[in-house]
PDB file of N, CA and C in Angstrom:
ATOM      1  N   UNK A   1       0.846  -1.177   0.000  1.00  0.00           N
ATOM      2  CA  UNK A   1       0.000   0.000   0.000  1.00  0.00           C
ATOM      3  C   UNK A   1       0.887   1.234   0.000  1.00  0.00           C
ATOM      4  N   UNK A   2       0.750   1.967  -1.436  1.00  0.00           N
ATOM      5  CA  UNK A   2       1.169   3.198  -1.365  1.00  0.00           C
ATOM      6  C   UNK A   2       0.652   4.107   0.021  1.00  0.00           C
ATOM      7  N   UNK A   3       2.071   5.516   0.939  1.00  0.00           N
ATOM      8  CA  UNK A   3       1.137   5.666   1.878  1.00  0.00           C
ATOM      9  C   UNK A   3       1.304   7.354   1.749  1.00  0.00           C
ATOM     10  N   UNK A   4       2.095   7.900   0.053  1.00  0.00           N
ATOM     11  CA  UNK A   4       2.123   9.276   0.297  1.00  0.00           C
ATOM     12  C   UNK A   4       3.568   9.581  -0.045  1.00  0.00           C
ATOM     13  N   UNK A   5       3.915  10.716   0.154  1.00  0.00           N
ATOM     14  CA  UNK A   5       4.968  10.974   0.390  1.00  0.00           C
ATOM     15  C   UNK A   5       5.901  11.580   1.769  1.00  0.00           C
ATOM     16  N   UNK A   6       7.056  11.707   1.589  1.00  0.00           N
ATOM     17  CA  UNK A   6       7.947  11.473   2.781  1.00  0.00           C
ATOM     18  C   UNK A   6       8.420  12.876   3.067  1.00  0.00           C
ATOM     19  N   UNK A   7       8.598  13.512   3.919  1.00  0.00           N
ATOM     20  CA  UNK A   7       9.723  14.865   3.648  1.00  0.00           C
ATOM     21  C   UNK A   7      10.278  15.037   3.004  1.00  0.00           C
ATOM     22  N   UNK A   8      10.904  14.325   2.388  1.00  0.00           N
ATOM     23  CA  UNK A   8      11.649  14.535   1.627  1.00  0.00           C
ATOM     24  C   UNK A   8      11.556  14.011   0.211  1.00  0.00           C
ATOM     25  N   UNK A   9      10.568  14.216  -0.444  1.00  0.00           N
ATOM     26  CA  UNK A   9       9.463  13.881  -1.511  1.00  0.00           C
ATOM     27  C   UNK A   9       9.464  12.620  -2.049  1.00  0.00           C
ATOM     28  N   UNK A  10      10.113  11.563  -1.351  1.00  0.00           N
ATOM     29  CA  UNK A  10      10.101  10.389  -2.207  1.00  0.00           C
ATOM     30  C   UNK A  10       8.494   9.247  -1.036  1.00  0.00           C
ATOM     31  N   UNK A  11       8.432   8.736  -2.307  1.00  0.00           N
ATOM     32  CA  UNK A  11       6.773   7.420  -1.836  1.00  0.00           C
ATOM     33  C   UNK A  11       7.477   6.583  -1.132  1.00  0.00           C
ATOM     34  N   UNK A  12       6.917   6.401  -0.066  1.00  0.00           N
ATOM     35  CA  UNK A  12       7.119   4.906   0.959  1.00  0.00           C
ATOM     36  C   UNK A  12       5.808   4.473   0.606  1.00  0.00           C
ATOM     37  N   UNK A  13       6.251   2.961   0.818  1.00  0.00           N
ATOM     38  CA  UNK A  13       5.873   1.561   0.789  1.00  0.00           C
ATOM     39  C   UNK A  13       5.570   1.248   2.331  1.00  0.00           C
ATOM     40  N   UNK A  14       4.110   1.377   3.007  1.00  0.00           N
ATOM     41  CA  UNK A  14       4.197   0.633   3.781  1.00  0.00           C
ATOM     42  C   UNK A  14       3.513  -0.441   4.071  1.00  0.00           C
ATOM     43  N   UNK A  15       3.534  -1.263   5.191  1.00  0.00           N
ATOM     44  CA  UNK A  15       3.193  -2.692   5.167  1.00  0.00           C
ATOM     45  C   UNK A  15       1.931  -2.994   6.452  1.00  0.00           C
ATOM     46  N   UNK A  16       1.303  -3.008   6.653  1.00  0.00           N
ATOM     47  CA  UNK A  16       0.156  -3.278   7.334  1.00  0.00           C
ATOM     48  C   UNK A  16      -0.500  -4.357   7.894  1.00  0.00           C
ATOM     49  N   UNK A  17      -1.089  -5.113   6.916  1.00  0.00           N
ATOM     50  CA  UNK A  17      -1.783  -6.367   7.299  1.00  0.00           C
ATOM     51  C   UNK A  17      -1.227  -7.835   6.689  1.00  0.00           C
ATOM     52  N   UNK A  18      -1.944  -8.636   7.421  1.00  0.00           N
ATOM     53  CA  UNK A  18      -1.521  -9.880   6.627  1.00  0.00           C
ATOM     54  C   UNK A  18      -2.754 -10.710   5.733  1.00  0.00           C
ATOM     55  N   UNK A  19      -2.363 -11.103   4.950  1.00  0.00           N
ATOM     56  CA  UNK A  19      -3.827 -12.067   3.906  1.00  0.00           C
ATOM     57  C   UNK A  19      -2.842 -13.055   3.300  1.00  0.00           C
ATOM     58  N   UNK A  20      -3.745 -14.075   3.841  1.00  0.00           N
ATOM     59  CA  UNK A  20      -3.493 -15.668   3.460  1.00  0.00           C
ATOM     60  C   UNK A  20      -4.794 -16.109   2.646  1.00  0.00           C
ATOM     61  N   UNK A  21      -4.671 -16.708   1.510  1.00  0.00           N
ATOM     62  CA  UNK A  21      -5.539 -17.456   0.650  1.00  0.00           C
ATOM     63  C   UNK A  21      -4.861 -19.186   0.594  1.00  0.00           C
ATOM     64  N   UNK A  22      -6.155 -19.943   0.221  1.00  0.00           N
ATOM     65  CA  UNK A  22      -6.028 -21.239   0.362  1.00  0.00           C
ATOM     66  C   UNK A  22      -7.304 -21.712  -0.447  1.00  0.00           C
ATOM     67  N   UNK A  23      -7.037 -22.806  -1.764  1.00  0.00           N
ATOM     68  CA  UNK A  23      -7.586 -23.088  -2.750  1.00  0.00           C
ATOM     69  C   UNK A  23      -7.707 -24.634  -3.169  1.00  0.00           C
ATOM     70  N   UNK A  24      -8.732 -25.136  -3.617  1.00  0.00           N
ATOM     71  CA  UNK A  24      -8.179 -26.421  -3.616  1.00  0.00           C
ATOM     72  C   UNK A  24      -8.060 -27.446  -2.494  1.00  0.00           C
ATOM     73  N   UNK A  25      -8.491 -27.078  -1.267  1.00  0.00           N
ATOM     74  CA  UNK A  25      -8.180 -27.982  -0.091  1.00  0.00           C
ATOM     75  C   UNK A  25      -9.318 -28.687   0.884  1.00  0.00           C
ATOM     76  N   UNK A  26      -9.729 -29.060   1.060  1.00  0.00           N
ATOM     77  CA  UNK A  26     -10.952 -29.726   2.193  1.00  0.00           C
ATOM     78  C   UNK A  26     -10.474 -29.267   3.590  1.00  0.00           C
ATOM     79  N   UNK A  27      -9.445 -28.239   3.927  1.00  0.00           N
ATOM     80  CA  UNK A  27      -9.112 -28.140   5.305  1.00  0.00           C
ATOM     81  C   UNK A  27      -8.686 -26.840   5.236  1.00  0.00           C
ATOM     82  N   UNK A  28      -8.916 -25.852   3.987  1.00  0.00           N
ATOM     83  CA  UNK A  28      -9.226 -24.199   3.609  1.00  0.00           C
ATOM     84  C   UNK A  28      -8.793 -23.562   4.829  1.00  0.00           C
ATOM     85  N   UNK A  29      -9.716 -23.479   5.670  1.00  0.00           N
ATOM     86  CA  UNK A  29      -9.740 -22.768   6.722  1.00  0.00           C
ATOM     87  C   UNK A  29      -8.654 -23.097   7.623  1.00  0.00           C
ATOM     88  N   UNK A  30      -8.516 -24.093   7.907  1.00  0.00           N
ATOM     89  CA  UNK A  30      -7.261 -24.666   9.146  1.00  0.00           C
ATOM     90  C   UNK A  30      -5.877 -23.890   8.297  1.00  0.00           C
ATOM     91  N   UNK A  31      -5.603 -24.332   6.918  1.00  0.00           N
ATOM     92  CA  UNK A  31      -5.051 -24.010   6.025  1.00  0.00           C
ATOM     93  C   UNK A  31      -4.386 -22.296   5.912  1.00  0.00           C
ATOM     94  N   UNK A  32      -5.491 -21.793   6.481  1.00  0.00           N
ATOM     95  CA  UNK A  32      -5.423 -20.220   6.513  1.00  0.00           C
ATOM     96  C   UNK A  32      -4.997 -19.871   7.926  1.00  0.00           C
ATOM     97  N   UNK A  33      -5.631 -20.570   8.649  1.00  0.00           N
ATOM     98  CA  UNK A  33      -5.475 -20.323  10.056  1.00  0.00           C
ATOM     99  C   UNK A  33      -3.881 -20.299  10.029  1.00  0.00           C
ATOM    100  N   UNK A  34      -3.457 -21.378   9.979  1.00  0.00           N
ATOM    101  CA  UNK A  34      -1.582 -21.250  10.205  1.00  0.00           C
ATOM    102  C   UNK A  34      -1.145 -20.727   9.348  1.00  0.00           C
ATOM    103  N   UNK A  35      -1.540 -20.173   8.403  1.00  0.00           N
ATOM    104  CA  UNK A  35      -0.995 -19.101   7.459  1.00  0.00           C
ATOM    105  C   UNK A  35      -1.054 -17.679   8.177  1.00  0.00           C
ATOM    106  N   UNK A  36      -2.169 -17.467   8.491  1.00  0.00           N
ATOM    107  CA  UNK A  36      -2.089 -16.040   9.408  1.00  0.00           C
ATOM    108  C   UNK A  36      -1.425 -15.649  10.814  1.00  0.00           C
ATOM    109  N   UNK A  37      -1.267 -16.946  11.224  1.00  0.00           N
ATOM    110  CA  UNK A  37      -0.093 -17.082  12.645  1.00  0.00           C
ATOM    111  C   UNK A  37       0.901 -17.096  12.174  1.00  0.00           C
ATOM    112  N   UNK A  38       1.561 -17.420  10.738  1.00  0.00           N
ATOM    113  CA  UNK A  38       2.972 -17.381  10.253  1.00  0.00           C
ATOM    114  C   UNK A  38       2.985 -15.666  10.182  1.00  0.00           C
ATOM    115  N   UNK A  39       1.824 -15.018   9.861  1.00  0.00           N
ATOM    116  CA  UNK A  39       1.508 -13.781   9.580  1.00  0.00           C
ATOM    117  C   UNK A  39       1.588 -12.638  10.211  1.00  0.00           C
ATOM    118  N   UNK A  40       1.368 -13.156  11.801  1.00  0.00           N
ATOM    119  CA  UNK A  40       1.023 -12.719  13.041  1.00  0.00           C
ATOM    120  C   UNK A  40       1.693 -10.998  13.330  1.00  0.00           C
ATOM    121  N   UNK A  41       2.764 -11.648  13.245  1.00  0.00           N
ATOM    122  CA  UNK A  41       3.797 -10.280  13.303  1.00  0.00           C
ATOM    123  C   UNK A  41       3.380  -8.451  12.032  1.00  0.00           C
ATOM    124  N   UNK A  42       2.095  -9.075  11.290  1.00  0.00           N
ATOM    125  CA  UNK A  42       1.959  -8.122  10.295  1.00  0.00           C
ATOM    126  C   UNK A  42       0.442  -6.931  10.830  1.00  0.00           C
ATOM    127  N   UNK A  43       0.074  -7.872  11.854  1.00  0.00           N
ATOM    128  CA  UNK A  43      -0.976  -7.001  12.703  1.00  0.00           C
ATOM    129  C   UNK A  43      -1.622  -7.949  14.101  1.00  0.00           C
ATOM    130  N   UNK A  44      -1.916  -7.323  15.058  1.00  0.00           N
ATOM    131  CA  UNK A  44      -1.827  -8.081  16.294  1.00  0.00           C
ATOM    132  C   UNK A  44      -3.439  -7.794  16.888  1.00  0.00           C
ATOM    133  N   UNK A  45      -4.109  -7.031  15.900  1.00  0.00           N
ATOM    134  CA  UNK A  45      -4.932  -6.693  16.308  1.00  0.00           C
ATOM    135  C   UNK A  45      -6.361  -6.983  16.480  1.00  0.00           C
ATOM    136  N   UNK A  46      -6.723  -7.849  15.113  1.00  0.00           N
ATOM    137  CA  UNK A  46      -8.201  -8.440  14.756  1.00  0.00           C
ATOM    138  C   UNK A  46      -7.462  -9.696  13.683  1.00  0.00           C
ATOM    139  N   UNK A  47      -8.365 -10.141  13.875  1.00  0.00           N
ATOM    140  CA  UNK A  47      -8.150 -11.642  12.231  1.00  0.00           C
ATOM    141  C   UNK A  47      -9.679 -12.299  12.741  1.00  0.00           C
ATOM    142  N   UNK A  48      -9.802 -12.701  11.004  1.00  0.00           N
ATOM    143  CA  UNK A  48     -10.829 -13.354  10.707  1.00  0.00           C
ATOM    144  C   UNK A  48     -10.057 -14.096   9.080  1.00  0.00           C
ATOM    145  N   UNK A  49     -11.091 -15.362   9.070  1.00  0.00           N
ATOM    146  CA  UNK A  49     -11.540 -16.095   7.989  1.00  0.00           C
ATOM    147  C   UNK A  49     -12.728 -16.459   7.505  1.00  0.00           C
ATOM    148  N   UNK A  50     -12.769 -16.322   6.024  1.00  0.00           N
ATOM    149  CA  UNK A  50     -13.753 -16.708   5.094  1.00  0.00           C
ATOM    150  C   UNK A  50     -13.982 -17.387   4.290  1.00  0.00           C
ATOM    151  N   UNK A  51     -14.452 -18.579   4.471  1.00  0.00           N
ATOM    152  CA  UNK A  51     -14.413 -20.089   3.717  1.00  0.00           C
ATOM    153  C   UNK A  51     -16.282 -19.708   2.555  1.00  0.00           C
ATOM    154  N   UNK A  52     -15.782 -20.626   1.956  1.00  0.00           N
ATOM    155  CA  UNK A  52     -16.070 -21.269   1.036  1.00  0.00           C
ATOM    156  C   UNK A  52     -16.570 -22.453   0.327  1.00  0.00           C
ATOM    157  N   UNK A  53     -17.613 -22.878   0.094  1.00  0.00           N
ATOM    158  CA  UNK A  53     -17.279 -24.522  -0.492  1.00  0.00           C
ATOM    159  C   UNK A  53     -18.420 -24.239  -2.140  1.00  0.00           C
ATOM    160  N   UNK A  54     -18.162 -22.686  -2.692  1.00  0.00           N
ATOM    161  CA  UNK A  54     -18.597 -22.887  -3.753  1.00  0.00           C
ATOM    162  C   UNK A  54     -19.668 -22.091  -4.342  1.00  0.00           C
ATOM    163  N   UNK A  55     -20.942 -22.176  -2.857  1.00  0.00           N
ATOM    164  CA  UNK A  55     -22.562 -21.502  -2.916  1.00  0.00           C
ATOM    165  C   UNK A  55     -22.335 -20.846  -1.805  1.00  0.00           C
ATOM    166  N   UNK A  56     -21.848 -20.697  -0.627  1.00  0.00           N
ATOM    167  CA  UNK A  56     -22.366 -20.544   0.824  1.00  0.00           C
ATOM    168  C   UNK A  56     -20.777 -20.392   1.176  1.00  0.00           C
ATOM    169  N   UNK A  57     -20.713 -18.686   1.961  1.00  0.00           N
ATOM    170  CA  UNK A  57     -19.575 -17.930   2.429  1.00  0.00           C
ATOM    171  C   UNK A  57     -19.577 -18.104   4.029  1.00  0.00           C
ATOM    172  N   UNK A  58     -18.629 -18.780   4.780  1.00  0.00           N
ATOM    173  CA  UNK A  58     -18.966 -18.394   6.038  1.00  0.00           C
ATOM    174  C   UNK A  58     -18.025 -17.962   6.457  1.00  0.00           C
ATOM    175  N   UNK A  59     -18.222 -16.784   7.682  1.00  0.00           N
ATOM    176  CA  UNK A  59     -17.077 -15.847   8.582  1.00  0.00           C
ATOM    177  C   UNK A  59     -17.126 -16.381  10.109  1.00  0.00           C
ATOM    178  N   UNK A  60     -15.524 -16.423  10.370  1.00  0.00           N
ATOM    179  CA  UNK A  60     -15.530 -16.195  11.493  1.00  0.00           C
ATOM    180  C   UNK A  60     -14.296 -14.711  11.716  1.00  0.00           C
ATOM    181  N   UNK A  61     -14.753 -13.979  12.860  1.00  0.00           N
ATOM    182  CA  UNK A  61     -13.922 -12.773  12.725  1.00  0.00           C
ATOM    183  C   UNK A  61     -13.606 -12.217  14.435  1.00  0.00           C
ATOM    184  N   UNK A  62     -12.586 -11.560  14.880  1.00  0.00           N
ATOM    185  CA  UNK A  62     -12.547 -11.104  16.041  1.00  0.00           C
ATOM    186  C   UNK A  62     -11.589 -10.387  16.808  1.00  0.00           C
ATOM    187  N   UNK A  63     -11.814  -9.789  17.489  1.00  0.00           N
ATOM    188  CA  UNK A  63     -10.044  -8.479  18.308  1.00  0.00           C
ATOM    189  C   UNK A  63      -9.522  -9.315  18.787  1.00  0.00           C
ATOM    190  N   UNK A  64      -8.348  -9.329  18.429  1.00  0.00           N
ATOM    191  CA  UNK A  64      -6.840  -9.765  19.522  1.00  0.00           C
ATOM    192  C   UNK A  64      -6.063 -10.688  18.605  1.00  0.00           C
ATOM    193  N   UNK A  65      -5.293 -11.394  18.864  1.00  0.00           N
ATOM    194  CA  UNK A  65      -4.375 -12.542  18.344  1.00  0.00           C
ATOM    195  C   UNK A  65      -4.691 -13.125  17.205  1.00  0.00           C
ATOM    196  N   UNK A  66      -4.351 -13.925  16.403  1.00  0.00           N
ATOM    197  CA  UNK A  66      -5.210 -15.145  16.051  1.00  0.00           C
ATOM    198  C   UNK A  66      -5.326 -16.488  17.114  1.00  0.00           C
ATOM    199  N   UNK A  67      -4.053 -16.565  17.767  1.00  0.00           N
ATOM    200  CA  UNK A  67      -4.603 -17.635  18.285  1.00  0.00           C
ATOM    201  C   UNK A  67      -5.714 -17.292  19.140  1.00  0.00           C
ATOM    202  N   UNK A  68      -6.240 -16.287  19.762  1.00  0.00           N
ATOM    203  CA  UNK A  68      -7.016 -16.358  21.009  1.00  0.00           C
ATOM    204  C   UNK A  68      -8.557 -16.174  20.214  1.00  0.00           C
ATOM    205  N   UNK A  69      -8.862 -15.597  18.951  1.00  0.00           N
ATOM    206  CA  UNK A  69      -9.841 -15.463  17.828  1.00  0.00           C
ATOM    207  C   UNK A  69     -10.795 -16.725  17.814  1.00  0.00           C
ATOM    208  N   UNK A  70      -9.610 -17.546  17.252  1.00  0.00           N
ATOM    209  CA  UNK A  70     -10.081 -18.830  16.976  1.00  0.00           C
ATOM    210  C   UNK A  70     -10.025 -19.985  18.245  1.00  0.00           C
ATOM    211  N   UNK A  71      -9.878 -19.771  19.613  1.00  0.00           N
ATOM    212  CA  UNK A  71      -9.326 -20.639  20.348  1.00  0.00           C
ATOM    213  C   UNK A  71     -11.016 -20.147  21.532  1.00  0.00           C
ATOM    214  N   UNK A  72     -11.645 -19.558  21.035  1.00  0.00           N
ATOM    215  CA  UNK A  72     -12.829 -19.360  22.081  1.00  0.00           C
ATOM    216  C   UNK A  72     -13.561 -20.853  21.428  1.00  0.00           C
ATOM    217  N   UNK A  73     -14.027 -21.373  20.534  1.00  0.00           N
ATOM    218  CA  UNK A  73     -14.856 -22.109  19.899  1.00  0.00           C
ATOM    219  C   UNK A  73     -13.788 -23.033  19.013  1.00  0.00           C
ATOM    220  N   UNK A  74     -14.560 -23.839  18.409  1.00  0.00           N
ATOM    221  CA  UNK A  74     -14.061 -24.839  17.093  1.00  0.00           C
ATOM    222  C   UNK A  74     -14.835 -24.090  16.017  1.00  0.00           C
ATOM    223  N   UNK A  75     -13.950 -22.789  15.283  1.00  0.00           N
ATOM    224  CA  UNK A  75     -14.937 -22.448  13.945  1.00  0.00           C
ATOM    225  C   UNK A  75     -14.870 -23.189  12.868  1.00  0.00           C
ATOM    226  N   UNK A  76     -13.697 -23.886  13.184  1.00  0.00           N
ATOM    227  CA  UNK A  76     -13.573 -24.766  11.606  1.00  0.00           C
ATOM    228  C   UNK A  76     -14.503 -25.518  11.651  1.00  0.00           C
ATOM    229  N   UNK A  77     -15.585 -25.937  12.304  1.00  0.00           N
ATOM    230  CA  UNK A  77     -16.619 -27.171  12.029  1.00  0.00           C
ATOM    231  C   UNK A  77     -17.785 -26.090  11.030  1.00  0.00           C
ATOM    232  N   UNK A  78     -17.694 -24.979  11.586  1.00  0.00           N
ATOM    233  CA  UNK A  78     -18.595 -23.876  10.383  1.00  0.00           C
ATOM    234  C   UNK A  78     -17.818 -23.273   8.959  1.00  0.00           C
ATOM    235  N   UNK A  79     -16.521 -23.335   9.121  1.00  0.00           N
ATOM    236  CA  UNK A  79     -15.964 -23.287   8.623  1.00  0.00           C
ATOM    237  C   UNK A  79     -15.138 -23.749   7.340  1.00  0.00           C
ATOM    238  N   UNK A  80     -16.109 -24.598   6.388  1.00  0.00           N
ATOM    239  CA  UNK A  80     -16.211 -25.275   5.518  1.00  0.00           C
ATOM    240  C   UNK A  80     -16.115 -25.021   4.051  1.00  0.00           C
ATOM    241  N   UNK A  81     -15.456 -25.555   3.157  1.00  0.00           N
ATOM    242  CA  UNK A  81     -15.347 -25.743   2.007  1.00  0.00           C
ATOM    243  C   UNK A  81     -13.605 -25.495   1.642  1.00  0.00           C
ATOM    244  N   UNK A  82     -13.363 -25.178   0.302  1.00  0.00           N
ATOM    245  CA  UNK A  82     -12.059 -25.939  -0.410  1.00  0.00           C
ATOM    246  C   UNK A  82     -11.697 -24.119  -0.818  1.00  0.00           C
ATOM    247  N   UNK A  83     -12.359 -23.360  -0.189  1.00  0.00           N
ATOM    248  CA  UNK A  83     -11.758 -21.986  -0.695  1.00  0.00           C
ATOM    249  C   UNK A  83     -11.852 -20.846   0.578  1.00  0.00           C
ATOM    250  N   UNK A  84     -10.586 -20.522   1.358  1.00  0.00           N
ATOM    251  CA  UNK A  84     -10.409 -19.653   2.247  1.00  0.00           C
ATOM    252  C   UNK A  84      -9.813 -18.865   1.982  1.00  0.00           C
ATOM    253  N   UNK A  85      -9.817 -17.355   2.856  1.00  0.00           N
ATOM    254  CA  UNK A  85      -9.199 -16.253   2.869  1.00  0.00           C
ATOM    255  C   UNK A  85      -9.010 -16.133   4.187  1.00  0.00           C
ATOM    256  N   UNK A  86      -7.802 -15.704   4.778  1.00  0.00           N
ATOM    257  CA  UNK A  86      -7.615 -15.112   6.059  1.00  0.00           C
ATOM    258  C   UNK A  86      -7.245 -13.418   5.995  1.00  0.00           C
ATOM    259  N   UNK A  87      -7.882 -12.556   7.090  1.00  0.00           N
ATOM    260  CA  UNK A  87      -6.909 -11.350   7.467  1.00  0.00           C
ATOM    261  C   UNK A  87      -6.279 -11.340   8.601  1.00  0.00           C
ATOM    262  N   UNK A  88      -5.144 -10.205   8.794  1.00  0.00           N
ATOM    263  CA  UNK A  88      -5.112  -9.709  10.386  1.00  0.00           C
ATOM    264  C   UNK A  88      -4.715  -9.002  10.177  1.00  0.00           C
ATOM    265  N   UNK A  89      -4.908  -7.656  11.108  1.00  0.00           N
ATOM    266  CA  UNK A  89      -4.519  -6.525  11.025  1.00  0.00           C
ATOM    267  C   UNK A  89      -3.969  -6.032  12.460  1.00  0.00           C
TER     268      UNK A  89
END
């Protein structure tokens, strides 16, 4: 993400969030999940995932960690199909 310019008129590049995609898999979501904990360090603040299996989108989303997001419940049992997206910010 372009974020402007600098004092000294040149564009920084800065870096923000993390997004993990996962395609092709029967375990999408789990798939994303440890993709966005590899991620962790890119925002500490909220993460969610959004699966897929084709017809029917489901979210799970929430403040803090990823691990602590996903560690209230088992979302992966809602969490279904062969096409995920993760964020964190």
């Amino acid at each position: 993400m372009w974020h402007g310019d600098t004092p000294e008129g040149k564009e920084t590049l800065k870096e923000f969030c993390g997004i993990f995609g996962v395609c092709g898999d029967v375990e999408a979501a789990r798939r994303a999940y440890l993709g966005l904990y590899a991620l962790q360090h890119r925002g500490q603040e909220s993460s969610g995932i959004a699966a897929s299996d084709g017809s029917k989108i489901t979210v799970h989303r929430g403040m803090g960690l990823v691990r602590s997001v996903f560690a209230t419940e088992d979302p992966f049992d809602r969490l279904r199909g062969s096409i995920a997206i993760g964020h964190n910010r």
